[in-house]
PDB file of N, CA and C in Angstrom:
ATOM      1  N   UNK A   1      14.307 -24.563  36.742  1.00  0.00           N
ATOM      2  CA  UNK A   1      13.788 -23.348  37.351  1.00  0.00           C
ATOM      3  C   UNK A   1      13.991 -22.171  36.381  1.00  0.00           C
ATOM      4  N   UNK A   2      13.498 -21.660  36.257  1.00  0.00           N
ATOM      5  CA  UNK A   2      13.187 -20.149  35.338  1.00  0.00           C
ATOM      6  C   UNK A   2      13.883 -18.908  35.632  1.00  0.00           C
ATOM      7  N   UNK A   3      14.737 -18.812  34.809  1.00  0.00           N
ATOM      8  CA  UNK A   3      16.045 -18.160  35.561  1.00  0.00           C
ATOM      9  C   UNK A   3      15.300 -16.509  34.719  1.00  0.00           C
ATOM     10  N   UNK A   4      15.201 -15.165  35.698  1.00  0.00           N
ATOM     11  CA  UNK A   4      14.257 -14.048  35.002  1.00  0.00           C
ATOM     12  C   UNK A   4      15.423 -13.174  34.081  1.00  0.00           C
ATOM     13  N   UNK A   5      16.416 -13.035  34.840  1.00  0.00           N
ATOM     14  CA  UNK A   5      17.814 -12.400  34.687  1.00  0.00           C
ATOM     15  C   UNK A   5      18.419 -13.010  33.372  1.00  0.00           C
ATOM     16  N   UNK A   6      18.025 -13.803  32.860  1.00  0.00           N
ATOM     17  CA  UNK A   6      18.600 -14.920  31.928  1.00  0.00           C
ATOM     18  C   UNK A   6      17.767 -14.221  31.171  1.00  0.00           C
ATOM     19  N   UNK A   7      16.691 -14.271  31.315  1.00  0.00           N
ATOM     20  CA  UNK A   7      15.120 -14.169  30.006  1.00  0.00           C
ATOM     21  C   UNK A   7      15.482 -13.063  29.703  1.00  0.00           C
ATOM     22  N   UNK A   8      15.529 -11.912  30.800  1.00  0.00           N
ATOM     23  CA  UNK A   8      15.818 -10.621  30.576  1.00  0.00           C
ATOM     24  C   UNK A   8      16.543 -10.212  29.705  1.00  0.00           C
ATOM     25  N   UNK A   9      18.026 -10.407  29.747  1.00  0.00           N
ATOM     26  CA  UNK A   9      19.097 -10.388  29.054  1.00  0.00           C
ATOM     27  C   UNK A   9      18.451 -11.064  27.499  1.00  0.00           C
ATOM     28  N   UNK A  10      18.045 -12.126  27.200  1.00  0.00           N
ATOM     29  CA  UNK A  10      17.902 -13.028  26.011  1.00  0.00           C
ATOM     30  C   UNK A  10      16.738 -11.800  25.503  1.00  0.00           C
ATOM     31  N   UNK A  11      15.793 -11.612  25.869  1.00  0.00           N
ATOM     32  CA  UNK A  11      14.953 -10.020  25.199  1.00  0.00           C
ATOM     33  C   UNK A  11      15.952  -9.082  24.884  1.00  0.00           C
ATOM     34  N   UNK A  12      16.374  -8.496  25.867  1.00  0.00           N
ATOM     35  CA  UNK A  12      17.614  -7.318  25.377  1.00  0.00           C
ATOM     36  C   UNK A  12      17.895  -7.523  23.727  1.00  0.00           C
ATOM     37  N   UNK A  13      18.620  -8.616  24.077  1.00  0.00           N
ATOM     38  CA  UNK A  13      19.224  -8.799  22.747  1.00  0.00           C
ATOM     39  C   UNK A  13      18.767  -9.346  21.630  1.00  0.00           C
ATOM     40  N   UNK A  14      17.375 -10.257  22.005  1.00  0.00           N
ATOM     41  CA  UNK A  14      16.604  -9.987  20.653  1.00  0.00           C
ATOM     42  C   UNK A  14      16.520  -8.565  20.175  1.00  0.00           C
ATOM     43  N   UNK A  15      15.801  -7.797  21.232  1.00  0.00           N
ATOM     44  CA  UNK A  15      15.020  -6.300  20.618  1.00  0.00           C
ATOM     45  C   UNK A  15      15.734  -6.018  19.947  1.00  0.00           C
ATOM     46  N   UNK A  16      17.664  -5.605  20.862  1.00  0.00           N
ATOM     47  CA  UNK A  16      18.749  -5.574  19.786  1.00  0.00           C
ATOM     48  C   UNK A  16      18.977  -5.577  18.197  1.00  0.00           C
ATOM     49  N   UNK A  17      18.653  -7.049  18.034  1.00  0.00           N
ATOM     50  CA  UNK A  17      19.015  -8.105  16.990  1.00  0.00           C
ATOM     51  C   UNK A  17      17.663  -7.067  15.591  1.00  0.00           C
ATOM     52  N   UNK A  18      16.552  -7.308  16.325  1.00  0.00           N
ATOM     53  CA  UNK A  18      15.384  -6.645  15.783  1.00  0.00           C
ATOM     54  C   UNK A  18      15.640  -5.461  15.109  1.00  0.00           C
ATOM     55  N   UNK A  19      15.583  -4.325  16.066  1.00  0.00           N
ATOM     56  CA  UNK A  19      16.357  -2.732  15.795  1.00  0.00           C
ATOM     57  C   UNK A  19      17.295  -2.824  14.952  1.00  0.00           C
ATOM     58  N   UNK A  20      17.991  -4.125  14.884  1.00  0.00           N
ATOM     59  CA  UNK A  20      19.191  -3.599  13.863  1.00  0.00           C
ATOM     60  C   UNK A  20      18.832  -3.804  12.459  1.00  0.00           C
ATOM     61  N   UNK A  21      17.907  -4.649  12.110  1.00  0.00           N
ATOM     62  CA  UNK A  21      17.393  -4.889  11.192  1.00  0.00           C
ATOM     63  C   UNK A  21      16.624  -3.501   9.982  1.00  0.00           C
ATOM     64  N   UNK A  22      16.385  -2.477  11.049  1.00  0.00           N
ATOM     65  CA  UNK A  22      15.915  -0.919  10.531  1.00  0.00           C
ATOM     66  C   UNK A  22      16.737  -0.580   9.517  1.00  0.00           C
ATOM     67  N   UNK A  23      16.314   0.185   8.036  1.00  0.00           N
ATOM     68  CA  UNK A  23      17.548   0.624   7.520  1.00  0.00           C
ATOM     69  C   UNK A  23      17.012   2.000   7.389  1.00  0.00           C
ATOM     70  N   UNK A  24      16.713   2.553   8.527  1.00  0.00           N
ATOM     71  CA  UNK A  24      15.839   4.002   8.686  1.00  0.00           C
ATOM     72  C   UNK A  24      15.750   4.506   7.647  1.00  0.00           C
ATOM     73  N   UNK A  25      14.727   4.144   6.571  1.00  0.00           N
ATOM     74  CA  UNK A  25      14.280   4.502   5.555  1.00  0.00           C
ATOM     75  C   UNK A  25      13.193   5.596   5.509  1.00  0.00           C
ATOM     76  N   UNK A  26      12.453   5.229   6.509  1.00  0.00           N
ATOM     77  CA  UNK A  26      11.413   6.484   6.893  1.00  0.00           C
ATOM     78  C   UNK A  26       9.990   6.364   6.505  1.00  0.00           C
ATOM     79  N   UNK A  27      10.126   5.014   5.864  1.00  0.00           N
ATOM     80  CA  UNK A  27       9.069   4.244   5.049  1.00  0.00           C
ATOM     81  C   UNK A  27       7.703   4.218   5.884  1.00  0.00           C
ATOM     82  N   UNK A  28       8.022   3.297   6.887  1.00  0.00           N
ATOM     83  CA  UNK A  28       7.028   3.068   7.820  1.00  0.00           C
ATOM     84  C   UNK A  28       6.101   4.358   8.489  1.00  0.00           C
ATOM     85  N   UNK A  29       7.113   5.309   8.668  1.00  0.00           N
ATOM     86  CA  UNK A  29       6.817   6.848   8.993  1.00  0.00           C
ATOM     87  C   UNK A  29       5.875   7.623   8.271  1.00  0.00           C
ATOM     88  N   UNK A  30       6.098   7.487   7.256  1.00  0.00           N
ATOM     89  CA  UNK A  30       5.127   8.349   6.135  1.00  0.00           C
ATOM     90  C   UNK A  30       6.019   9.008   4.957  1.00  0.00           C
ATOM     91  N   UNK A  31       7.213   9.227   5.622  1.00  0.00           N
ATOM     92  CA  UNK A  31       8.459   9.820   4.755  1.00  0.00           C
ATOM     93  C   UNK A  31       7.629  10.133   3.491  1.00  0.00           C
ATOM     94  N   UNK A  32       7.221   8.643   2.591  1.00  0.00           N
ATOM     95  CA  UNK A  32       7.231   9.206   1.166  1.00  0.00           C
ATOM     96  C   UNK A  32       5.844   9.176   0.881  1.00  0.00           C
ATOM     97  N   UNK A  33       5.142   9.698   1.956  1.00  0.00           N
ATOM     98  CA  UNK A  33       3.579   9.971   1.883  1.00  0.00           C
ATOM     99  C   UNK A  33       3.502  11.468   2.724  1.00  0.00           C
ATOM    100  N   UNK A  34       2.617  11.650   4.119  1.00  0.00           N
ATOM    101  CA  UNK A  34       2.651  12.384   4.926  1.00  0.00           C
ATOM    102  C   UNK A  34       3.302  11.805   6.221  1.00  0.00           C
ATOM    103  N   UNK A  35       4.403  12.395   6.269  1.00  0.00           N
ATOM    104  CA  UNK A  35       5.208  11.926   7.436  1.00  0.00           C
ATOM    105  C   UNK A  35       4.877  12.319   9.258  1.00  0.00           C
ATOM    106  N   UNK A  36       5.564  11.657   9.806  1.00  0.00           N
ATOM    107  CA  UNK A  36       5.035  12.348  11.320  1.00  0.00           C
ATOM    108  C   UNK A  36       5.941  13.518  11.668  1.00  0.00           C
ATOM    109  N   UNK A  37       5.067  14.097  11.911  1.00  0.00           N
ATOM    110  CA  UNK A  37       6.119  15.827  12.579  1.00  0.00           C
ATOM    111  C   UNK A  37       7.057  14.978  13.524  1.00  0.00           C
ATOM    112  N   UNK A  38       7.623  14.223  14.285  1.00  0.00           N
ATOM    113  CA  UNK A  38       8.909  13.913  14.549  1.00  0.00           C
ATOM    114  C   UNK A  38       9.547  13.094  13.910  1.00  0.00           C
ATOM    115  N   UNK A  39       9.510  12.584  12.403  1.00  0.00           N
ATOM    116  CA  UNK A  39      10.169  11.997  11.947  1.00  0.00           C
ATOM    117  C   UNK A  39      11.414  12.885  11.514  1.00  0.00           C
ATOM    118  N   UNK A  40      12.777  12.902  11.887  1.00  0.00           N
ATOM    119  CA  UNK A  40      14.074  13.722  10.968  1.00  0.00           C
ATOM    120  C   UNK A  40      14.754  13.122  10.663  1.00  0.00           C
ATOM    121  N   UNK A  41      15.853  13.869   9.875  1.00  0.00           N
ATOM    122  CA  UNK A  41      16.540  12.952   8.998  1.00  0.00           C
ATOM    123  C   UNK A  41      18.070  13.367   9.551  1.00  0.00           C
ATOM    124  N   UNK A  42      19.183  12.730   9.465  1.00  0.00           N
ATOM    125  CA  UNK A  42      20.612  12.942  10.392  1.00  0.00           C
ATOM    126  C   UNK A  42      21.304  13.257   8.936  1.00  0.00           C
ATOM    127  N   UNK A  43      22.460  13.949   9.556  1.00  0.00           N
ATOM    128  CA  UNK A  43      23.585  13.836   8.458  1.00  0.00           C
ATOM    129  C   UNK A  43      23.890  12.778   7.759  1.00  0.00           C
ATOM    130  N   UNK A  44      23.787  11.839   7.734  1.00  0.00           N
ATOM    131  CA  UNK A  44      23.884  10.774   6.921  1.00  0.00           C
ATOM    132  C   UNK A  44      22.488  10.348   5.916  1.00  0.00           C
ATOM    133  N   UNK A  45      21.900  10.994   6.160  1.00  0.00           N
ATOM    134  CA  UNK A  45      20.211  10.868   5.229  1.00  0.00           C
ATOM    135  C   UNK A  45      19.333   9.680   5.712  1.00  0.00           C
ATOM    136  N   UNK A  46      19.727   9.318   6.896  1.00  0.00           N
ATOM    137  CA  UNK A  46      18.333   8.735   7.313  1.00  0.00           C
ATOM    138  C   UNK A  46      17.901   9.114   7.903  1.00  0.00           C
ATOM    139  N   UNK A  47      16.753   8.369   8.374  1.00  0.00           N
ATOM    140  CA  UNK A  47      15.493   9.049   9.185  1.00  0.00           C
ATOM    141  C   UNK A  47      15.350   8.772  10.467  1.00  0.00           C
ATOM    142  N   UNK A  48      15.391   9.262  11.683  1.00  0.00           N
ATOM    143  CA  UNK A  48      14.899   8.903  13.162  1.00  0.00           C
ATOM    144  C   UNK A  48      14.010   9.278  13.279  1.00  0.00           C
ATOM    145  N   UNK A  49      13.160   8.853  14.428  1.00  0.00           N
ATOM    146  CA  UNK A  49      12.190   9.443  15.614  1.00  0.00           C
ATOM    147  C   UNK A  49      12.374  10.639  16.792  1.00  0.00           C
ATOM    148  N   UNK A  50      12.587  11.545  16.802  1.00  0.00           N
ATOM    149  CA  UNK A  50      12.996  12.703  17.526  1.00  0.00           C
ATOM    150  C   UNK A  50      12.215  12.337  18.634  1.00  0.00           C
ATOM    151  N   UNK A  51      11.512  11.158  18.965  1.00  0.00           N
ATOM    152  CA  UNK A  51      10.919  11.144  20.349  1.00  0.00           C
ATOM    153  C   UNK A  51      10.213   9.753  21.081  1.00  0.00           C
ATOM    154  N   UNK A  52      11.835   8.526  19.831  1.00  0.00           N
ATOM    155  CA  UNK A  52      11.753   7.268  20.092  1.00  0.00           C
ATOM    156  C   UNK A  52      11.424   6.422  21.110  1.00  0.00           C
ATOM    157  N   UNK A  53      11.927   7.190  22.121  1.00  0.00           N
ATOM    158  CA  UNK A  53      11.635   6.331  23.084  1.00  0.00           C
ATOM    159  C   UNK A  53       9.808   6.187  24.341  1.00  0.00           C
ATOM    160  N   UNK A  54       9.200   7.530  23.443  1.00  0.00           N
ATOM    161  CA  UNK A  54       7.582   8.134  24.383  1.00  0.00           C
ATOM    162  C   UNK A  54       7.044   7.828  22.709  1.00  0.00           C
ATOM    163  N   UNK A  55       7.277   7.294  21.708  1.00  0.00           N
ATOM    164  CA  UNK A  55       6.641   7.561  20.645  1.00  0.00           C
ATOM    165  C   UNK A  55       5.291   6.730  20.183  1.00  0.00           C
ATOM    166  N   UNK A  56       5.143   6.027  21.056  1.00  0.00           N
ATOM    167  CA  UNK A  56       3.344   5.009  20.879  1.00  0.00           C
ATOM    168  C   UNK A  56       2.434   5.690  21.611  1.00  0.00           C
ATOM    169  N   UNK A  57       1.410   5.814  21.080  1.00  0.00           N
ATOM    170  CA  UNK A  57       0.212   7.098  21.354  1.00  0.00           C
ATOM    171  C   UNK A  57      -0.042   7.500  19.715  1.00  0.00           C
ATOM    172  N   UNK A  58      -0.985   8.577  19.929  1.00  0.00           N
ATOM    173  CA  UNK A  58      -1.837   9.086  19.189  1.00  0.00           C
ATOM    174  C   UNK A  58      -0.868  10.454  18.540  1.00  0.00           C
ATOM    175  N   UNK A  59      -0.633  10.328  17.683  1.00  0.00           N
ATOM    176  CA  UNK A  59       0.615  11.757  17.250  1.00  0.00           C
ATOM    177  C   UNK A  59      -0.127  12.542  15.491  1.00  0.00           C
ATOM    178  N   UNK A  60       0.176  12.856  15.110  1.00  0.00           N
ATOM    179  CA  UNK A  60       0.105  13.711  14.539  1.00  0.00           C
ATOM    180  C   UNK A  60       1.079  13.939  12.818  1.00  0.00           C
ATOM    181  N   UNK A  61       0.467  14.143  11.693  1.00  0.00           N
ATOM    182  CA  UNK A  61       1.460  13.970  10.437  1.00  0.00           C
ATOM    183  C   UNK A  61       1.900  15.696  10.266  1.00  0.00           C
ATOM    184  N   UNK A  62       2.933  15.709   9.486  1.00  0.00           N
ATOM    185  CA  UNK A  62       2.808  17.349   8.890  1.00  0.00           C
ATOM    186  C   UNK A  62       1.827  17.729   8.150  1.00  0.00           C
ATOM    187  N   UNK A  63       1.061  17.028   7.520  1.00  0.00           N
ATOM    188  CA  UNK A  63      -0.304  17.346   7.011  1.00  0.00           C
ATOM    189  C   UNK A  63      -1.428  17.534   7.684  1.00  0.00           C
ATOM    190  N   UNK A  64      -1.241  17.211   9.343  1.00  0.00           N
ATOM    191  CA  UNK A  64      -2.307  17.598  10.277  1.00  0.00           C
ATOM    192  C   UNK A  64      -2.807  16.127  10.852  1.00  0.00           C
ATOM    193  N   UNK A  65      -2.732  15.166   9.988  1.00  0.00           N
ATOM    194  CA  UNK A  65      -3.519  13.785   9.678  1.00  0.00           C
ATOM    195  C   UNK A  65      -3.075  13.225  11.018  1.00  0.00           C
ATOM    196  N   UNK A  66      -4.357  12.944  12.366  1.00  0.00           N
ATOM    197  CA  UNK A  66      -3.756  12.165  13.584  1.00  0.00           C
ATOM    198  C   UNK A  66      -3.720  10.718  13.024  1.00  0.00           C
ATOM    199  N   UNK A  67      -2.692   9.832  13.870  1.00  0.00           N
ATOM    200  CA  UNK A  67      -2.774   8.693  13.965  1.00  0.00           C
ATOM    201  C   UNK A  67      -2.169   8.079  14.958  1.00  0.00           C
ATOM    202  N   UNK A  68      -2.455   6.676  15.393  1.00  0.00           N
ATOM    203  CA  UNK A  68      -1.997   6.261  16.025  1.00  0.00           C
ATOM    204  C   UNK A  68      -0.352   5.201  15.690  1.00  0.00           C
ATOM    205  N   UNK A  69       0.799   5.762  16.282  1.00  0.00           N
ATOM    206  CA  UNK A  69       1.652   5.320  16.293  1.00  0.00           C
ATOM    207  C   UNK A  69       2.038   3.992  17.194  1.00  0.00           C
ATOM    208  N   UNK A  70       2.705   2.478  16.213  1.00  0.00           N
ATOM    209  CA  UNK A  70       2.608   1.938  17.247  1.00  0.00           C
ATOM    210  C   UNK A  70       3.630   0.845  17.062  1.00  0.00           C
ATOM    211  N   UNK A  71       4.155  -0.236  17.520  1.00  0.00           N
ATOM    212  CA  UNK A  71       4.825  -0.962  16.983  1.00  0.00           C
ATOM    213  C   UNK A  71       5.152  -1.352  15.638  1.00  0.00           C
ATOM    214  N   UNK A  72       6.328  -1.370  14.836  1.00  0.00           N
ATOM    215  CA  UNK A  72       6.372  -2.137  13.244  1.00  0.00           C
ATOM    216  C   UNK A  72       5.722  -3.386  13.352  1.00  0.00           C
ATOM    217  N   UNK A  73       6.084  -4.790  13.804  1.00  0.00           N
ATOM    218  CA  UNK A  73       5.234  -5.588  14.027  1.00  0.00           C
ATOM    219  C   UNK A  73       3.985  -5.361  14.126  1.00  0.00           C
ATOM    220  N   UNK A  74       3.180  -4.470  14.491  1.00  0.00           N
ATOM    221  CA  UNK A  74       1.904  -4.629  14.441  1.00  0.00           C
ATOM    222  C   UNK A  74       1.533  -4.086  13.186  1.00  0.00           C
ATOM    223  N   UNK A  75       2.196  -3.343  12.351  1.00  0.00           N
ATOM    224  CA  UNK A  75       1.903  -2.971  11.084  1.00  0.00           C
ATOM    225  C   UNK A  75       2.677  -3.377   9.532  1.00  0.00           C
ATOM    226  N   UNK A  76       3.900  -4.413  10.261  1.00  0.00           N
ATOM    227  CA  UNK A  76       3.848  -5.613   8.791  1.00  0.00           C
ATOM    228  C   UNK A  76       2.566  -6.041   8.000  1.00  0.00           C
ATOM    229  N   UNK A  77       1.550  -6.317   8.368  1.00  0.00           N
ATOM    230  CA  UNK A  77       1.278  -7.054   7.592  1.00  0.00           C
ATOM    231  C   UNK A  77       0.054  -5.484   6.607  1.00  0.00           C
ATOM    232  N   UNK A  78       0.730  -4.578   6.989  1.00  0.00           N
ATOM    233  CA  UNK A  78      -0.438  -3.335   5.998  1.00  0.00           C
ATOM    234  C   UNK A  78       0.472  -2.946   5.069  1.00  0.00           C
ATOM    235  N   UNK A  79       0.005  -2.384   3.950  1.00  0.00           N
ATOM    236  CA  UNK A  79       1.340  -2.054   2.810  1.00  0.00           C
ATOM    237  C   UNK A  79       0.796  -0.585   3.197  1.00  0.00           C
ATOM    238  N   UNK A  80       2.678   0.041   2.463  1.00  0.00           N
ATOM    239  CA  UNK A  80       3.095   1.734   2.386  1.00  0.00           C
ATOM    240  C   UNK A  80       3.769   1.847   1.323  1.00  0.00           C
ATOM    241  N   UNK A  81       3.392   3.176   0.961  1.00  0.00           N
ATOM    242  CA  UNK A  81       4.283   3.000  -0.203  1.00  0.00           C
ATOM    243  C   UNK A  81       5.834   2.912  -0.133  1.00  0.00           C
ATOM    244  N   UNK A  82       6.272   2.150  -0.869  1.00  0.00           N
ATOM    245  CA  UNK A  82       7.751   1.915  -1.060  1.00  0.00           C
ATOM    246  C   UNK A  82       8.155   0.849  -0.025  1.00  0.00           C
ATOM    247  N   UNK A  83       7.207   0.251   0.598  1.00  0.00           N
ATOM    248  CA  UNK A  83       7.423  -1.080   1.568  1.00  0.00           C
ATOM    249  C   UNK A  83       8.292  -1.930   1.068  1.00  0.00           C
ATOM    250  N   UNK A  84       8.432  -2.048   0.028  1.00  0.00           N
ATOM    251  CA  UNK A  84       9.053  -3.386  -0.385  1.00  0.00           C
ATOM    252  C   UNK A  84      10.245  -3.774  -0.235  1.00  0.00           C
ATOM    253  N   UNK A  85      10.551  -2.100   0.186  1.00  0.00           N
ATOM    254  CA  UNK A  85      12.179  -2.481   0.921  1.00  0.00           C
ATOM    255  C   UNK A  85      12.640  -2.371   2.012  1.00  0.00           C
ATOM    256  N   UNK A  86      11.220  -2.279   2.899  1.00  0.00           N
ATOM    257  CA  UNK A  86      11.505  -2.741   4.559  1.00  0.00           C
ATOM    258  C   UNK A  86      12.318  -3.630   4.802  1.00  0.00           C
ATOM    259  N   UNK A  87      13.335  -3.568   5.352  1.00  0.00           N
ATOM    260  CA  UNK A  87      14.277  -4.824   5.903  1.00  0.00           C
ATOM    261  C   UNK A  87      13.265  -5.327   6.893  1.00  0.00           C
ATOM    262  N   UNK A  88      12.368  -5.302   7.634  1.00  0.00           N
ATOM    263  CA  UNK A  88      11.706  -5.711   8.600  1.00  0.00           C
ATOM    264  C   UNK A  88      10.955  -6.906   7.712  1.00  0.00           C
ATOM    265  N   UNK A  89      10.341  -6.438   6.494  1.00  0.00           N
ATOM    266  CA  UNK A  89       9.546  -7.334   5.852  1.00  0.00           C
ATOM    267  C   UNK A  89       9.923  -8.298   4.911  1.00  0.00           C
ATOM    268  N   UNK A  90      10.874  -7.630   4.525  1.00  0.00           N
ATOM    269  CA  UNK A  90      11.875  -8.707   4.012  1.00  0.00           C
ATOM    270  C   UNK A  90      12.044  -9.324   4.604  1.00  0.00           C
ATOM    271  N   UNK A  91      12.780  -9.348   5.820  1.00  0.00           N
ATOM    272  CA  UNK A  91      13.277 -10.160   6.759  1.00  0.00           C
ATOM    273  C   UNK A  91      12.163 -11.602   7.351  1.00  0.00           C
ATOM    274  N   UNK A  92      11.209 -10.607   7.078  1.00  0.00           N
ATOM    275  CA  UNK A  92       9.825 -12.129   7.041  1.00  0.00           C
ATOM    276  C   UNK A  92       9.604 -13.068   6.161  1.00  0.00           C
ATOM    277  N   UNK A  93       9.587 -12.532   4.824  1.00  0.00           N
ATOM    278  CA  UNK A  93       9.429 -13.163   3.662  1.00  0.00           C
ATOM    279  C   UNK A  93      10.568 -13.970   3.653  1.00  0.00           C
ATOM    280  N   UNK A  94      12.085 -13.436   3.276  1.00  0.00           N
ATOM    281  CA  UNK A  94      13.581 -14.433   3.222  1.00  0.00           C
ATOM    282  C   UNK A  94      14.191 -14.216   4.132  1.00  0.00           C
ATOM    283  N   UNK A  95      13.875 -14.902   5.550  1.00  0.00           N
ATOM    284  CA  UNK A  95      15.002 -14.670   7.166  1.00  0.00           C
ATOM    285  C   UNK A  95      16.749 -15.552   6.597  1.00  0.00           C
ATOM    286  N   UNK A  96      16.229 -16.030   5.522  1.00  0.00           N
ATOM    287  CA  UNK A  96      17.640 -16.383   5.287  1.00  0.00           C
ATOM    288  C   UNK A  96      18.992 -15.449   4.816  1.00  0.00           C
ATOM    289  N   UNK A  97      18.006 -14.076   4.334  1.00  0.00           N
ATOM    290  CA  UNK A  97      18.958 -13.202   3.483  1.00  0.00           C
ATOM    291  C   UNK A  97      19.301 -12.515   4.893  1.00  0.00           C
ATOM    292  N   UNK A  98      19.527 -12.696   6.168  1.00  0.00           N
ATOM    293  CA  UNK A  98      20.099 -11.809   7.316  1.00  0.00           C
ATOM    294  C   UNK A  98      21.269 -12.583   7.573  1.00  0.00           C
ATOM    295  N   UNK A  99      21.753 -13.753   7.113  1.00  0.00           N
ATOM    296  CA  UNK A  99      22.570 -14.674   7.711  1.00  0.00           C
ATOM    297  C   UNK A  99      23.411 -14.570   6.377  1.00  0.00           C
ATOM    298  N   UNK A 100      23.186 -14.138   5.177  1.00  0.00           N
ATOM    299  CA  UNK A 100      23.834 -13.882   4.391  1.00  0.00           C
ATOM    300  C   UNK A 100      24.668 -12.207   4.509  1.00  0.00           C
ATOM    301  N   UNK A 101      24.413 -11.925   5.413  1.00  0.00           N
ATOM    302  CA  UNK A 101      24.857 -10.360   5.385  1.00  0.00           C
ATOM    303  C   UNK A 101      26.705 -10.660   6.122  1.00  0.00           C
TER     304      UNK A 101
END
């Protein structure tokens, strides 16, 4: 029988597992192109979403440039500049180098 409470929990902690994989580089954002007017950066020099959690929709760059914001997964497979050091995409190419950490 299909336990939902079980599944539930086992998502949680993928998404978890996922998210942690970010090394808020800012990459995906535009950072080292035209970034999104809520992308900022914390005392420690990385980058958040000032509005992570409402942030899929149609938003806006500091250069004016709309776009649509939307899952990383749905935009692995497009290059940005300085991609190459997405931990997300890495993490596709060698899933072995996460078990080495």
């Amino acid at each position: 029988m299909f336990d939902n409470a079980y599944y539930q929990e086992y998502r949680r902690k993928k998404e978890e597992e996922w998210e942690a994989l970010c090394k808020r580089c800012g990459g995906c954002c535009g950072i080292f192109e035209d970034p999104c007017k809520h992308l900022k950066k914390d005392d420690n020099g990385k980058y958040f979403c000032e509005i992570y959690n409402d942030r899929f929709g149609v938003r806006e760059s500091v250069g004016g440039k709309k776009f649509k914001c939307v899952h990383i997964s749905q935009i692995l497979n497009r290059n940005w500049f300085n991609d190459r050091t997405c931990a997300y995409k890495i993490n596709l190419k060698m899933p072995w180098l996460k078990s080495l950490k």
